[in-house]
Structures are given as C-alpha cells and as structure tokens.
Protein backbone atom coordinates (compact mmCIF):
# COMPACT_ATOMS: atom_id res chain seq x y z
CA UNK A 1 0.00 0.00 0.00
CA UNK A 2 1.73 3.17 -0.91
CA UNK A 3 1.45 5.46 1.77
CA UNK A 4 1.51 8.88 1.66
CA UNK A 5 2.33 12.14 4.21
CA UNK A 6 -0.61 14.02 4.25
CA UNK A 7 0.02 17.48 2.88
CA UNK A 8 -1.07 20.51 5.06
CA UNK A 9 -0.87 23.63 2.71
CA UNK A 10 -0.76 23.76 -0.72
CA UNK A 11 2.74 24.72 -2.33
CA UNK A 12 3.67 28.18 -3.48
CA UNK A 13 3.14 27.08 -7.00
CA UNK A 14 -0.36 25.34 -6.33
CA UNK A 15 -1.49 28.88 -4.52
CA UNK A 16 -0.05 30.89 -7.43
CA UNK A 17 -2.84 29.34 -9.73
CA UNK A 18 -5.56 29.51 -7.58
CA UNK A 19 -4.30 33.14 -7.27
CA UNK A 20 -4.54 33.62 -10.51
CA UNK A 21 -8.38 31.74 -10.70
CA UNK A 22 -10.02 34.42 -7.76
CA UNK A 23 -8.35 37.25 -9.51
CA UNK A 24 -9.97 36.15 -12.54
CA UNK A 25 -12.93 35.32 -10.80
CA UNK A 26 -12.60 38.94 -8.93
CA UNK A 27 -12.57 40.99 -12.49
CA UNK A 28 -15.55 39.06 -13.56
CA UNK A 29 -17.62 39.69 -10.58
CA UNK A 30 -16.25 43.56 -10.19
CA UNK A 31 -17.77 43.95 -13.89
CA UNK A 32 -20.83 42.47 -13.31
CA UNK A 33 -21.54 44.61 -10.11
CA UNK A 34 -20.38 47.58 -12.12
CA UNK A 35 -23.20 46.69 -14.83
CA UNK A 36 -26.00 46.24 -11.64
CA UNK A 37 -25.40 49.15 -10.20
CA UNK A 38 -25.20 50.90 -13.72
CA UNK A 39 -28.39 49.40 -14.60
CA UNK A 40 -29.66 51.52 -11.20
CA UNK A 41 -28.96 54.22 -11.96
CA UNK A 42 -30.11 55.09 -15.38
CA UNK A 43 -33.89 55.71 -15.94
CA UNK A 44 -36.03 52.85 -17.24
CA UNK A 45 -35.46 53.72 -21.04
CA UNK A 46 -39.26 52.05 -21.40
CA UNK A 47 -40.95 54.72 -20.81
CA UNK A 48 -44.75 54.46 -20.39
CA UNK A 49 -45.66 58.63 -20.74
CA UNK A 50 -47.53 57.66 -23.84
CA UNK A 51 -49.68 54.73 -22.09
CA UNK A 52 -52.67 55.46 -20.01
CA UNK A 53 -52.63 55.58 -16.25
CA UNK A 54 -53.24 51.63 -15.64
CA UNK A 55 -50.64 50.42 -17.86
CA UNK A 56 -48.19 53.20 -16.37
CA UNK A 57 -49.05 51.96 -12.78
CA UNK A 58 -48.26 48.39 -13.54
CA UNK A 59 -44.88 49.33 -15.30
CA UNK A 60 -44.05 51.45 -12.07
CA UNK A 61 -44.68 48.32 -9.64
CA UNK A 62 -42.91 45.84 -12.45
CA UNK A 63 -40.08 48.90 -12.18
CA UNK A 64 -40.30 48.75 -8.55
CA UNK A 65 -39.70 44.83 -8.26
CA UNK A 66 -37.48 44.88 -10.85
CA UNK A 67 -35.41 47.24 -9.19
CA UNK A 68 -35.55 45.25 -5.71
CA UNK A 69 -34.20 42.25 -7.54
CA UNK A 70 -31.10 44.25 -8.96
CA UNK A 71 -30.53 45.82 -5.15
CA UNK A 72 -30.50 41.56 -4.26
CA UNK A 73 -28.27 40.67 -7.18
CA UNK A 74 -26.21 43.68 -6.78
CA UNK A 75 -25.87 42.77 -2.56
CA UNK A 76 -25.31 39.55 -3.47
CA UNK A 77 -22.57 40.08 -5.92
CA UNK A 78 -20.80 41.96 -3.17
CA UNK A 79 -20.82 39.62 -0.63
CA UNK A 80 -18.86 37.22 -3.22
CA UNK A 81 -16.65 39.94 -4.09
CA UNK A 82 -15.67 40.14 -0.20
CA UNK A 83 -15.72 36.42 -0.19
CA UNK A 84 -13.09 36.30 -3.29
CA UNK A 85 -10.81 38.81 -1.66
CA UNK A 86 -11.13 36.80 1.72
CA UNK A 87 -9.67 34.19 0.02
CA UNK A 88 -6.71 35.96 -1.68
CA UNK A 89 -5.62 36.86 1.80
CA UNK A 90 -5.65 33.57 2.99
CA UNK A 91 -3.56 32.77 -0.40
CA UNK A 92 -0.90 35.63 0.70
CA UNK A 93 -0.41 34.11 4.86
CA UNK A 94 -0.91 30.13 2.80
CA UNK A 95 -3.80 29.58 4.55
CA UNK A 96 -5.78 28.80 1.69
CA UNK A 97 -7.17 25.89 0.91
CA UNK A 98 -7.70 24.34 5.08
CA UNK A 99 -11.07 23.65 5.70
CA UNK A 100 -11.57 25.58 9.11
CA UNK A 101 -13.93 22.86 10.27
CA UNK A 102 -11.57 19.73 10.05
CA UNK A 103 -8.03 21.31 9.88
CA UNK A 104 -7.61 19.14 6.12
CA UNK A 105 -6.91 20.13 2.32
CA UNK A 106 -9.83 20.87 0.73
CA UNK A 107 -9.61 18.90 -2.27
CA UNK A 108 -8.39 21.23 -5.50
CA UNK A 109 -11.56 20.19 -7.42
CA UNK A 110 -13.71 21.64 -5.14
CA UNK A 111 -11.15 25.34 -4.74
CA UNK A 112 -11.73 25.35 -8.58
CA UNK A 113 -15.52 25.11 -8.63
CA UNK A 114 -15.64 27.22 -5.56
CA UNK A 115 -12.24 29.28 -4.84
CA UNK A 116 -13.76 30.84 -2.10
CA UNK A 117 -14.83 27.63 0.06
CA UNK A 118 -13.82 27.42 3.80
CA UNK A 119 -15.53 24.53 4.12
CA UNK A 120 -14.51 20.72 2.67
CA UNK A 121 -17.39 19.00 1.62
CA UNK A 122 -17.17 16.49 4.27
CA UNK A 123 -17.44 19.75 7.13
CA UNK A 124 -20.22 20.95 4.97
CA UNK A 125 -22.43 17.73 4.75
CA UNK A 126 -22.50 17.52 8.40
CA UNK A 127 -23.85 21.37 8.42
CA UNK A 128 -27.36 19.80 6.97
C-alpha cells in the first residue's frame, strides 16, 4: 500500500494558480456589479408617458420589483466579491485551501468550482 504524508498547505506554486483563478474570478464579478449598479442608476429607457394611467401603474410596480431584484443581485454580488478577496488573503499568509472545520486540504476540485470555500465538503455535509 503506498502510503503517503498528508500534505497541510498547498505549495507556493499550487497557490499561485488559484491566485490567478479568484483574480480572474474577482474581475468578472467587479464587472458584473459595475453593470448592476449601472443598470440603477439610469432611468427605465421604457418609458410608459404615452400609455394610459393603468398600464403606467403596472410598469411602475414591475419597475419597482425589478429594481428590488437588482438591489439583491447587486448585494449579493458583493458579498462574493468580499468572499473572493477573503480568500486571496488567505492565499498571501498560505492559509488557503484548510477547511476551518476539520483542519484538512480541501480537495483542488472543489477550490476550482468554488475558490472561495472554507468549508470541505465532508465539514459541509454535516452542516445539513
């Protein structure tokens, strides 16, 4: 049986790539925030002054929703923004990568689906 010594960290080399994943991940989600929060601000370019007064109220509460839902994206874009940038400081002190439930490596197929786990899916299983 070939055994092996349990790794602890990931190596300089291993951290350098998923570096360069959250970064990549980071401009992504920076751009799409950038496009929420653009989409705020500018006016509903489907204007309803030409429609009479019960279409226009709909298209104010469809405006209204609509515009809650882009707050929720927008917050929720954020959050993995922080999350992202959470994780690149735990890649600077080589932290990155230890699930903070069970001490292990989190396996690399699971950092590159989700970069900015904490959890291994073993620690998260036994959340449910």
């Amino acid at each position: 049986m070939n055994e092996q010594k349990e790794k602890n960290r990931y190596s300089d080399a291993e951290l350098k790539e998923f570096k360069d994943l959250i970064l990549e991940k980071l401009r992504v989600a920076k751009q799409e925030l950038n496009n929420l929060t653009s989409s705020l601000s500018s006016p509903n370019s489907n204007g309803t002054d030409d429609t009479s007064g019960t279409y226009k109220t709909l298209e104010d509460g469809s405006a209204t929703l609509e515009k809650e839902q882009i707050n929720q994206l927008a917050a929720r874009q954020k959050k993995f923004i922080e999350q992202l940038e959470a994780a690149l400081g735990r890649i600077e002190n080589r932290t990155y990568g230890l699930c903070r439930e069970t001490g292990k490596l989190i396996p690399k197929e699971r950092l590159r689906a989700v970069p900015h786990t904490t959890l291994s899916m073993e620690a998260k299983m036994k959340q449910y």
